[in-house]
N, C-alpha and C. Protein backbone atom coordinates (compact mmCIF):
# COMPACT_ATOMS: atom_id res chain seq x y z
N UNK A 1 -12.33 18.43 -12.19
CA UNK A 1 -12.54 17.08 -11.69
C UNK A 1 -11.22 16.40 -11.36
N UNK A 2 -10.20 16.82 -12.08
CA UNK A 2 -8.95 16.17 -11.90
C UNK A 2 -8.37 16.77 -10.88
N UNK A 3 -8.22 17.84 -10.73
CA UNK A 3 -8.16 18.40 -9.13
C UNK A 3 -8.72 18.05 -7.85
N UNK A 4 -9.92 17.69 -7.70
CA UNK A 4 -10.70 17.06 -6.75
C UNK A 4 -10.36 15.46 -6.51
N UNK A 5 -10.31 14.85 -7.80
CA UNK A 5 -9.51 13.74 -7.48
C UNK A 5 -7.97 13.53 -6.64
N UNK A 6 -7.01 14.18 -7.33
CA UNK A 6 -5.74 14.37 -6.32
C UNK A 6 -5.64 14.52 -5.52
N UNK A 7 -6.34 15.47 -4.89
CA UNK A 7 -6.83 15.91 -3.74
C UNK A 7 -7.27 14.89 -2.54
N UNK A 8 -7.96 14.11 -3.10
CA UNK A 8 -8.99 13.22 -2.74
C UNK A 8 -7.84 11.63 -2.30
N UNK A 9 -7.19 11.46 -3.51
CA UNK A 9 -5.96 10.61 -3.88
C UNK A 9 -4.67 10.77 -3.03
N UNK A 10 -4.36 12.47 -2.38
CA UNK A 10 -3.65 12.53 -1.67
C UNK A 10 -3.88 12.34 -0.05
N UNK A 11 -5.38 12.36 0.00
CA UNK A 11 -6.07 12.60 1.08
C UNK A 11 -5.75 10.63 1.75
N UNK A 12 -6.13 10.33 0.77
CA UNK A 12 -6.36 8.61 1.35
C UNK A 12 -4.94 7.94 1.06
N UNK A 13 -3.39 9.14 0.57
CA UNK A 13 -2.04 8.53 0.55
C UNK A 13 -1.10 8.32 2.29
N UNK A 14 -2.32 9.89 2.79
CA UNK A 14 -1.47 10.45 3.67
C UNK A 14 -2.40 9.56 4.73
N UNK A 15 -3.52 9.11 4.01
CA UNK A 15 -4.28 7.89 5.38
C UNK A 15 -3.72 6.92 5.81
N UNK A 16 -3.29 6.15 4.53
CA UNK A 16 -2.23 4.79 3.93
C UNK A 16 -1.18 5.16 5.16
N UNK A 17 -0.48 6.07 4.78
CA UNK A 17 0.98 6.53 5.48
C UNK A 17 0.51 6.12 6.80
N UNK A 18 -0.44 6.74 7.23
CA UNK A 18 -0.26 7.24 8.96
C UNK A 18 -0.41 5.60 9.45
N UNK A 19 -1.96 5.17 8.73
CA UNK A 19 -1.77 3.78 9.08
C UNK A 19 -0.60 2.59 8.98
N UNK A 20 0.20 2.87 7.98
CA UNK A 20 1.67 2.22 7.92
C UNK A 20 2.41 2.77 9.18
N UNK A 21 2.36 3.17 9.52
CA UNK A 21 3.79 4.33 10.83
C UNK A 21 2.43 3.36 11.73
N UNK A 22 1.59 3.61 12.03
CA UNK A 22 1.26 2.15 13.11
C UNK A 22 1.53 1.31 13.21
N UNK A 23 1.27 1.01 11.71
CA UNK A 23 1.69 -0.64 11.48
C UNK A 23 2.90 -0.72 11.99
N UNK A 24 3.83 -0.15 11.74
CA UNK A 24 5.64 -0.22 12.10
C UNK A 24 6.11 -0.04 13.29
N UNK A 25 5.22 0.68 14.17
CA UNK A 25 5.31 0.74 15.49
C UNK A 25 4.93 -0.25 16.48
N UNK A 26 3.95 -1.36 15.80
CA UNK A 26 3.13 -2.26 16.48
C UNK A 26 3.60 -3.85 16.35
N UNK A 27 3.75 -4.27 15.00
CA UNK A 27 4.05 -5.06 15.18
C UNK A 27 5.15 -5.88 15.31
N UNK A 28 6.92 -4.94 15.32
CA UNK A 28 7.78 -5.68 15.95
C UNK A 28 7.26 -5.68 17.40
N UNK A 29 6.82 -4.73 18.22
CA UNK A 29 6.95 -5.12 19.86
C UNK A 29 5.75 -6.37 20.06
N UNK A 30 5.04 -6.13 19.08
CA UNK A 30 3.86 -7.06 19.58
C UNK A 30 4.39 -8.51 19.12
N UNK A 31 5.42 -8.54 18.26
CA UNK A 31 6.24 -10.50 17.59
C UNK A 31 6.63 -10.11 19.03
N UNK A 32 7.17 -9.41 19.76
CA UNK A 32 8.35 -9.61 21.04
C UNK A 32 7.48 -10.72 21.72
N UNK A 33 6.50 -10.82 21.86
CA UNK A 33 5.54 -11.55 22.67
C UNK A 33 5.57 -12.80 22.38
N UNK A 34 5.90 -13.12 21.23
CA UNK A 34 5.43 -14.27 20.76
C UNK A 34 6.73 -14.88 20.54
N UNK A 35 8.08 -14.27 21.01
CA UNK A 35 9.16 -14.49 20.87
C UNK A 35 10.12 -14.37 19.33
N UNK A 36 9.58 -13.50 18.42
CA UNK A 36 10.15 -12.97 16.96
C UNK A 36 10.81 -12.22 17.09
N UNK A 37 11.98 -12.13 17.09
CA UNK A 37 13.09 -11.02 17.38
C UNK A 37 14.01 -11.70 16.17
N UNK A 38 14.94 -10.65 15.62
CA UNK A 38 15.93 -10.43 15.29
C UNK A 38 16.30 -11.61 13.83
N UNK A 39 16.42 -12.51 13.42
CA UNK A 39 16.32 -12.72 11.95
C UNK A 39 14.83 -13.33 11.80
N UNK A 40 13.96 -13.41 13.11
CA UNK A 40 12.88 -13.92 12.42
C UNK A 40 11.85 -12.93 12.21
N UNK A 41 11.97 -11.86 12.16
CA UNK A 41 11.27 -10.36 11.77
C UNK A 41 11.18 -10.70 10.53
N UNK A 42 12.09 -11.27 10.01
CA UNK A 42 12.48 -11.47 8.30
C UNK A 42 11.01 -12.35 7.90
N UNK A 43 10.84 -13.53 8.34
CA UNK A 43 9.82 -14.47 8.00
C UNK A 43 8.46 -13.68 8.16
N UNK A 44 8.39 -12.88 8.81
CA UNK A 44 6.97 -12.14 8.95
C UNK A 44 7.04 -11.51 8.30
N UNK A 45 7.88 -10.34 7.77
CA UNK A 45 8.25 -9.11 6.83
C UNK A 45 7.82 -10.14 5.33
N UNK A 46 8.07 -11.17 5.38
CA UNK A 46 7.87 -11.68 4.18
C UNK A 46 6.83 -12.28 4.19
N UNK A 47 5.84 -12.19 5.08
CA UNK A 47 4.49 -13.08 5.30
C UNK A 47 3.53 -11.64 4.80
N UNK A 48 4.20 -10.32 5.13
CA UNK A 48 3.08 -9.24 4.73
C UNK A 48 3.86 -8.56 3.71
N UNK A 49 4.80 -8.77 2.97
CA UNK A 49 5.29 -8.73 1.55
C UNK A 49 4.49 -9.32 0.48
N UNK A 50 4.70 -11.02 0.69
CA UNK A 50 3.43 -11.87 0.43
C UNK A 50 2.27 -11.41 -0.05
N UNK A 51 1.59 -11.12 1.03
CA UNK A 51 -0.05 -10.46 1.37
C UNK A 51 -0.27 -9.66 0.73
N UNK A 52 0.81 -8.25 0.59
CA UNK A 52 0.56 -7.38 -0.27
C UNK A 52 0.55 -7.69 -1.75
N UNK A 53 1.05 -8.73 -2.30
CA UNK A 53 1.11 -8.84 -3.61
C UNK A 53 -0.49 -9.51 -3.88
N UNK A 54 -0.90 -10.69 -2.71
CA UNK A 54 -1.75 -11.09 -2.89
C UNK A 54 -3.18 -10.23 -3.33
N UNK A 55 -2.96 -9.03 -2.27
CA UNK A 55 -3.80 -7.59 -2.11
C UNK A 55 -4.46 -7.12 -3.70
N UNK A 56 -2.96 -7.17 -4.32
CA UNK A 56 -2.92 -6.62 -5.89
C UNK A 56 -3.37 -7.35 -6.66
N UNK A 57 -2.94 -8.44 -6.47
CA UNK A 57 -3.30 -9.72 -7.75
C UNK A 57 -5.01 -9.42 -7.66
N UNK A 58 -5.77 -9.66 -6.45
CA UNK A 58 -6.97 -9.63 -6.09
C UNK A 58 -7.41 -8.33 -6.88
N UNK A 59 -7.16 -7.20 -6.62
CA UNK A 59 -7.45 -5.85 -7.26
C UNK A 59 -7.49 -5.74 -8.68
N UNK A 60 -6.46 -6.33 -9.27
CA UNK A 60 -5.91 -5.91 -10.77
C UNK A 60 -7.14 -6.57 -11.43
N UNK A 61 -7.98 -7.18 -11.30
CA UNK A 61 -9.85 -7.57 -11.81
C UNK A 61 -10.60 -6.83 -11.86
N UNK A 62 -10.67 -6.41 -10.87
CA UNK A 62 -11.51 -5.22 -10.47
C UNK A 62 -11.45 -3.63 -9.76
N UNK A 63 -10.52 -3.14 -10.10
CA UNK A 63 -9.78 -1.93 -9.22
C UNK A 63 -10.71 -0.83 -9.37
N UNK A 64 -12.13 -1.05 -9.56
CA UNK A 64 -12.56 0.27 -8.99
C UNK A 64 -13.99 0.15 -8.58
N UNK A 65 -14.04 -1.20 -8.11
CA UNK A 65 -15.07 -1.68 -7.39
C UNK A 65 -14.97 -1.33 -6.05
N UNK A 66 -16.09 -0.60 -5.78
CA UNK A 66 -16.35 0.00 -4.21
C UNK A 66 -16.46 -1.41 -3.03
N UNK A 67 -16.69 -2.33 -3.74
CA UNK A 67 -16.76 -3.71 -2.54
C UNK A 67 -15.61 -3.37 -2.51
N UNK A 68 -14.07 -3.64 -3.36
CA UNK A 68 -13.13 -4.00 -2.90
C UNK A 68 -12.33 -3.05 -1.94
N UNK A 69 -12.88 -1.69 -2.20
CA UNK A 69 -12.08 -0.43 -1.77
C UNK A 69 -13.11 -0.69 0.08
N UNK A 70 -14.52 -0.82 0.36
CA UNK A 70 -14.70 -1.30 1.30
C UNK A 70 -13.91 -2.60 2.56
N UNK A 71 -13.83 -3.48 1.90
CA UNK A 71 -12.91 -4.67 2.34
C UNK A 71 -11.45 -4.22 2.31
N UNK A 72 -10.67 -3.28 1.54
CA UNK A 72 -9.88 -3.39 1.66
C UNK A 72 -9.36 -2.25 3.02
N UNK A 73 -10.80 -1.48 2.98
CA UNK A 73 -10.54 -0.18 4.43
C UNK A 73 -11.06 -0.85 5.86
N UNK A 74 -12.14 -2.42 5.70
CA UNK A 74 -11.87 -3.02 6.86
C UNK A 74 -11.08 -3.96 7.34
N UNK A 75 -10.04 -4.89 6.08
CA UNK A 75 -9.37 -4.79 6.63
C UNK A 75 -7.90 -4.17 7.23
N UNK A 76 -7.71 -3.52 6.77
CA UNK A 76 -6.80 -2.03 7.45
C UNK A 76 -7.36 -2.12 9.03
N UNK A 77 -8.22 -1.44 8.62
CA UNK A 77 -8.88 -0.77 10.24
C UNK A 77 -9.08 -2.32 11.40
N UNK A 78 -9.07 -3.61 11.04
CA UNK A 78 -9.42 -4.51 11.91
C UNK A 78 -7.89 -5.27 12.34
N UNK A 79 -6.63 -4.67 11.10
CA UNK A 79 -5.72 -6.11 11.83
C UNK A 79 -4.83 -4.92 12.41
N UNK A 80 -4.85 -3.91 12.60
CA UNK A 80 -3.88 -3.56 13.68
C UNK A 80 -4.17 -3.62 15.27
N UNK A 81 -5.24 -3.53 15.11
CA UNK A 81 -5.84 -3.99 16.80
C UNK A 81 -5.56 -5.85 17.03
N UNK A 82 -6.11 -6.45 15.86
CA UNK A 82 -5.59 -7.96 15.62
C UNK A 82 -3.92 -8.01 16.52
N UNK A 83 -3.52 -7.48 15.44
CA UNK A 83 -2.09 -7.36 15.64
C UNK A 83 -1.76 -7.45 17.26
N UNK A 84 -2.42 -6.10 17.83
CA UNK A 84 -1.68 -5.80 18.95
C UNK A 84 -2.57 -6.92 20.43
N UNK A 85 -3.56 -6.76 20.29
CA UNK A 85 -4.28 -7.33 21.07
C UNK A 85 -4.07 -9.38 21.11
N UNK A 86 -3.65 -9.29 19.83
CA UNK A 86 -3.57 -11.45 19.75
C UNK A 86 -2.24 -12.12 20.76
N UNK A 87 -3.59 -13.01 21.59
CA UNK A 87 -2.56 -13.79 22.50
C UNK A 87 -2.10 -14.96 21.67
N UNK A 88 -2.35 -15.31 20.49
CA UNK A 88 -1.73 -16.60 19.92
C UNK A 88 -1.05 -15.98 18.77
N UNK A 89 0.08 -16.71 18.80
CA UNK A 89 1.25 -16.38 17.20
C UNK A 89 0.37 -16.80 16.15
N UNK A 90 -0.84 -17.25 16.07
CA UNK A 90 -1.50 -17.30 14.45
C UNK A 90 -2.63 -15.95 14.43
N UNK A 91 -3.24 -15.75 15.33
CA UNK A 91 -3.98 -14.33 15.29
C UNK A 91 -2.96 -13.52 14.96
N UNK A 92 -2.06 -13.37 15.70
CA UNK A 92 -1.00 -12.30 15.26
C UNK A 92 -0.71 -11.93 14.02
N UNK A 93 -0.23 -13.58 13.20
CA UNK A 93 0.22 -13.93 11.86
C UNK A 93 -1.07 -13.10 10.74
N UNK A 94 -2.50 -14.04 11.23
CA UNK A 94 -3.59 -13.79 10.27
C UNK A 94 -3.38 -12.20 10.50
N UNK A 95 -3.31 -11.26 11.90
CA UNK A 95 -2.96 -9.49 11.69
C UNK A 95 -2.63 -9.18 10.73
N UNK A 96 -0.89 -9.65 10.83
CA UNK A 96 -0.54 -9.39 9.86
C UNK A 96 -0.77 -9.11 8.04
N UNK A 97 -1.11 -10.62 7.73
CA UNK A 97 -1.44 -10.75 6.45
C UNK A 97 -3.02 -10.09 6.05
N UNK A 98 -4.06 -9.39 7.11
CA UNK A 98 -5.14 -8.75 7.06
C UNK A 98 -4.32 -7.38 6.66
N UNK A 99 -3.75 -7.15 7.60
CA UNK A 99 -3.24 -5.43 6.64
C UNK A 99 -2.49 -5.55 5.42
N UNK A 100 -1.57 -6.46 5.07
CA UNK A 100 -0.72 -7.11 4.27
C UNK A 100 -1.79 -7.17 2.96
N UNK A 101 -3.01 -7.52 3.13
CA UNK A 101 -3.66 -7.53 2.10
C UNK A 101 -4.50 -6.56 1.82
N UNK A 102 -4.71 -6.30 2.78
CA UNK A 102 -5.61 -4.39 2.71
C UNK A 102 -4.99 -2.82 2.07
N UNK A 103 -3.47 -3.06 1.95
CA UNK A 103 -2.60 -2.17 1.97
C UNK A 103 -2.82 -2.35 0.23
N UNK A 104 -2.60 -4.05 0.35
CA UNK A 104 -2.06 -4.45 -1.65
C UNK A 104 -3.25 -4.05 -2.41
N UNK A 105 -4.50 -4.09 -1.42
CA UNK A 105 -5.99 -3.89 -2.74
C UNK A 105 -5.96 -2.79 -2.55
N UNK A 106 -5.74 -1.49 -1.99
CA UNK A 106 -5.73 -0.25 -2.12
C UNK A 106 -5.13 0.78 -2.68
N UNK A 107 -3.33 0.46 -3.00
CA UNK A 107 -2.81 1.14 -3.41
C UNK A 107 -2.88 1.16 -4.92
N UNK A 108 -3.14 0.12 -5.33
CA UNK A 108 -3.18 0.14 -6.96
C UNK A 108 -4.18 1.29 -7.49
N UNK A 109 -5.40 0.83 -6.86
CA UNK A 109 -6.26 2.42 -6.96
C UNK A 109 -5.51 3.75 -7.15
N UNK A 110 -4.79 3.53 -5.63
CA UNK A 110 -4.82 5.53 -5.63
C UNK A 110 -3.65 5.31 -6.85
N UNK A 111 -2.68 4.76 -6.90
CA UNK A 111 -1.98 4.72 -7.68
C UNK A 111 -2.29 5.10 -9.32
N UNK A 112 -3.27 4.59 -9.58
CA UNK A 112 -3.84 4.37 -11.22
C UNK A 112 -4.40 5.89 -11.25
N UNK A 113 -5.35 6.53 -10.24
CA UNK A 113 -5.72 7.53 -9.95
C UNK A 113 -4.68 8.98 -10.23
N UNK A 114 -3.86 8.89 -9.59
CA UNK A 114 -3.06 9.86 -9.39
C UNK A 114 -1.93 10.02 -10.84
N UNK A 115 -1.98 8.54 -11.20
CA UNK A 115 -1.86 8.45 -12.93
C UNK A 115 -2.56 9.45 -13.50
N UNK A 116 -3.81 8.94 -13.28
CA UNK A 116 -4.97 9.69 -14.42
C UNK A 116 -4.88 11.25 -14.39
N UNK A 117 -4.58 11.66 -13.11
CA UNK A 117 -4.47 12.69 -12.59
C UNK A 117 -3.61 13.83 -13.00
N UNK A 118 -2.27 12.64 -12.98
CA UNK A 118 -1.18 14.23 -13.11
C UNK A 118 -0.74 13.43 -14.88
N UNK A 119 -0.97 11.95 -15.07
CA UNK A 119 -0.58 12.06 -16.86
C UNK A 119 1.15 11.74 -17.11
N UNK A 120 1.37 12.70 -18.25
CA UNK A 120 2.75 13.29 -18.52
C UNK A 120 3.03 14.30 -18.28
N UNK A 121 2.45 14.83 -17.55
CA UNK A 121 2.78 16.65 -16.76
C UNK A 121 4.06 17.16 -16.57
N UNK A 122 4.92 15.56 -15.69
CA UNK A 122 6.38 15.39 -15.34
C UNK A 122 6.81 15.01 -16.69
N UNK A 123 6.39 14.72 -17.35
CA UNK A 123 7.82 14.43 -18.66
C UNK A 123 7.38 15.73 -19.38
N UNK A 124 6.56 16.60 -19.45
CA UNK A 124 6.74 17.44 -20.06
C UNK A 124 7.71 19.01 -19.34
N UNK A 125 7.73 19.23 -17.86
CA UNK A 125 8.79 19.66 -17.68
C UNK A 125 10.23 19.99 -18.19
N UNK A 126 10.34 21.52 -18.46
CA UNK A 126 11.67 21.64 -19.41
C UNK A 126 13.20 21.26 -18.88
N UNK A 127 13.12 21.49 -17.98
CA UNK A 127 14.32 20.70 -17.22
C UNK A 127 14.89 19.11 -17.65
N UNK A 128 13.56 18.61 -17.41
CA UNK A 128 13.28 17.03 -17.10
C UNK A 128 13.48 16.55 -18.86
N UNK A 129 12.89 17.39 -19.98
CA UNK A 129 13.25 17.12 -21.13
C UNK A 129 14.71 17.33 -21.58
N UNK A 130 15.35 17.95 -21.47
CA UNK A 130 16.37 18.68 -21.84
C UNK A 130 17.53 17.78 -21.05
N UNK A 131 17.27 16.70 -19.91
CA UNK A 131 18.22 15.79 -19.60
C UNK A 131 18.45 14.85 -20.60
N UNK A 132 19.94 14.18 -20.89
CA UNK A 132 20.25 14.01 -22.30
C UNK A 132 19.70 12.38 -22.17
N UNK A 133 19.21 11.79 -20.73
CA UNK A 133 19.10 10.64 -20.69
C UNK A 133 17.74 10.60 -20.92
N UNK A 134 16.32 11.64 -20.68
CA UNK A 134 15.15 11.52 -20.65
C UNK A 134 14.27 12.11 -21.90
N UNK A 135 15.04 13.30 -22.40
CA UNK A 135 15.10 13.86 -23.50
C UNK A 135 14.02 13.41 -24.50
N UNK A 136 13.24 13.81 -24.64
CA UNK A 136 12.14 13.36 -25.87
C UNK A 136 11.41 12.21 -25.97
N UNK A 137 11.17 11.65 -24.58
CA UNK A 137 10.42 10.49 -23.93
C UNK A 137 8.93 11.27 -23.53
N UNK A 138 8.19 9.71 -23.52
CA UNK A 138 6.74 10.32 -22.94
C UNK A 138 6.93 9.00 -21.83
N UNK A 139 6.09 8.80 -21.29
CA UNK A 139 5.89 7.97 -20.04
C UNK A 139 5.70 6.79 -21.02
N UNK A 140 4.99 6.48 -21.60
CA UNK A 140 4.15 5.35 -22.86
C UNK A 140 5.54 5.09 -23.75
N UNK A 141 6.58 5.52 -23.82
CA UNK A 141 7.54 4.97 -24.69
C UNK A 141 8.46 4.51 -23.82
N UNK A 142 8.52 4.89 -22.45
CA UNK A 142 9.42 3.75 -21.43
C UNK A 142 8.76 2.57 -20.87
N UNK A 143 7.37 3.26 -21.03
CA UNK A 143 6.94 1.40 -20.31
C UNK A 143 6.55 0.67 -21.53
């Protein structure tokens, strides 16, 4: 079962990804429109910085509620077209903060998942023990 999960966990990391490499491709040219260039990338970068925390805060209640994992895959799938298609700088903006918040309720999941998954697997590695800085640690005694 823990195999099928990872699996499953890696399956929807490498989804995350591809949809991020859109995201990154889309919406500096699409601010060009709206005239956002060059330190004001910054104010938007921090409008879906923002969002993403908001994403989490929202999640950390309920992180394995299928509503949220729903909402959080439409909105993914609805603000990059938002994004690219909005003739007004606030459609654009709301784009933004729609993936901004879709990204934040999702990752905590796979995240907690892929916890459950692989454990202390990595601190038990003999290499990884035998470093004089990590040495006889479990994951649960650094955090």
């Amino acid at each position: 079962a823990h195999n099928k999960n990872l699996i499953l966990c890696t399956l929807l990391m490498c989804m995350l990804y591809s949809f991020y490499t859109v995201y990154l491709f889309v919406w500096q040219p699409a601010g060009k429109n709206f005239g956002i260039e060059g330190t004001k990338t910054g104010f938007i970068n921090s409008l879906y910085l923002l969002s993403l925390s908001i994403g989490s805060w929202i999640t950390k209640k309920d992180l394995i509620s299928k509503k949220i994992h729903n909402i959080s895959f439409v909105l993914l799938c609805m603000s990059i077209p938002i994004i690219v298609v909005s003739k007004y700088i606030s459609v654009y903006i709301l784009g933004i903060v729609m993936y901004g918040i879709g990204y934040g309720m999702v990752m905590p999941y796979i995240s907690s998942q892929i916890q459950l998954c692989i454990g202390d697997t990595f601190m038990n590695i003999p290499w990884w023990r035998s470093h004089p800085i990590h040495g006889n640690r479990s994951i649960q005694s650094i955090a």
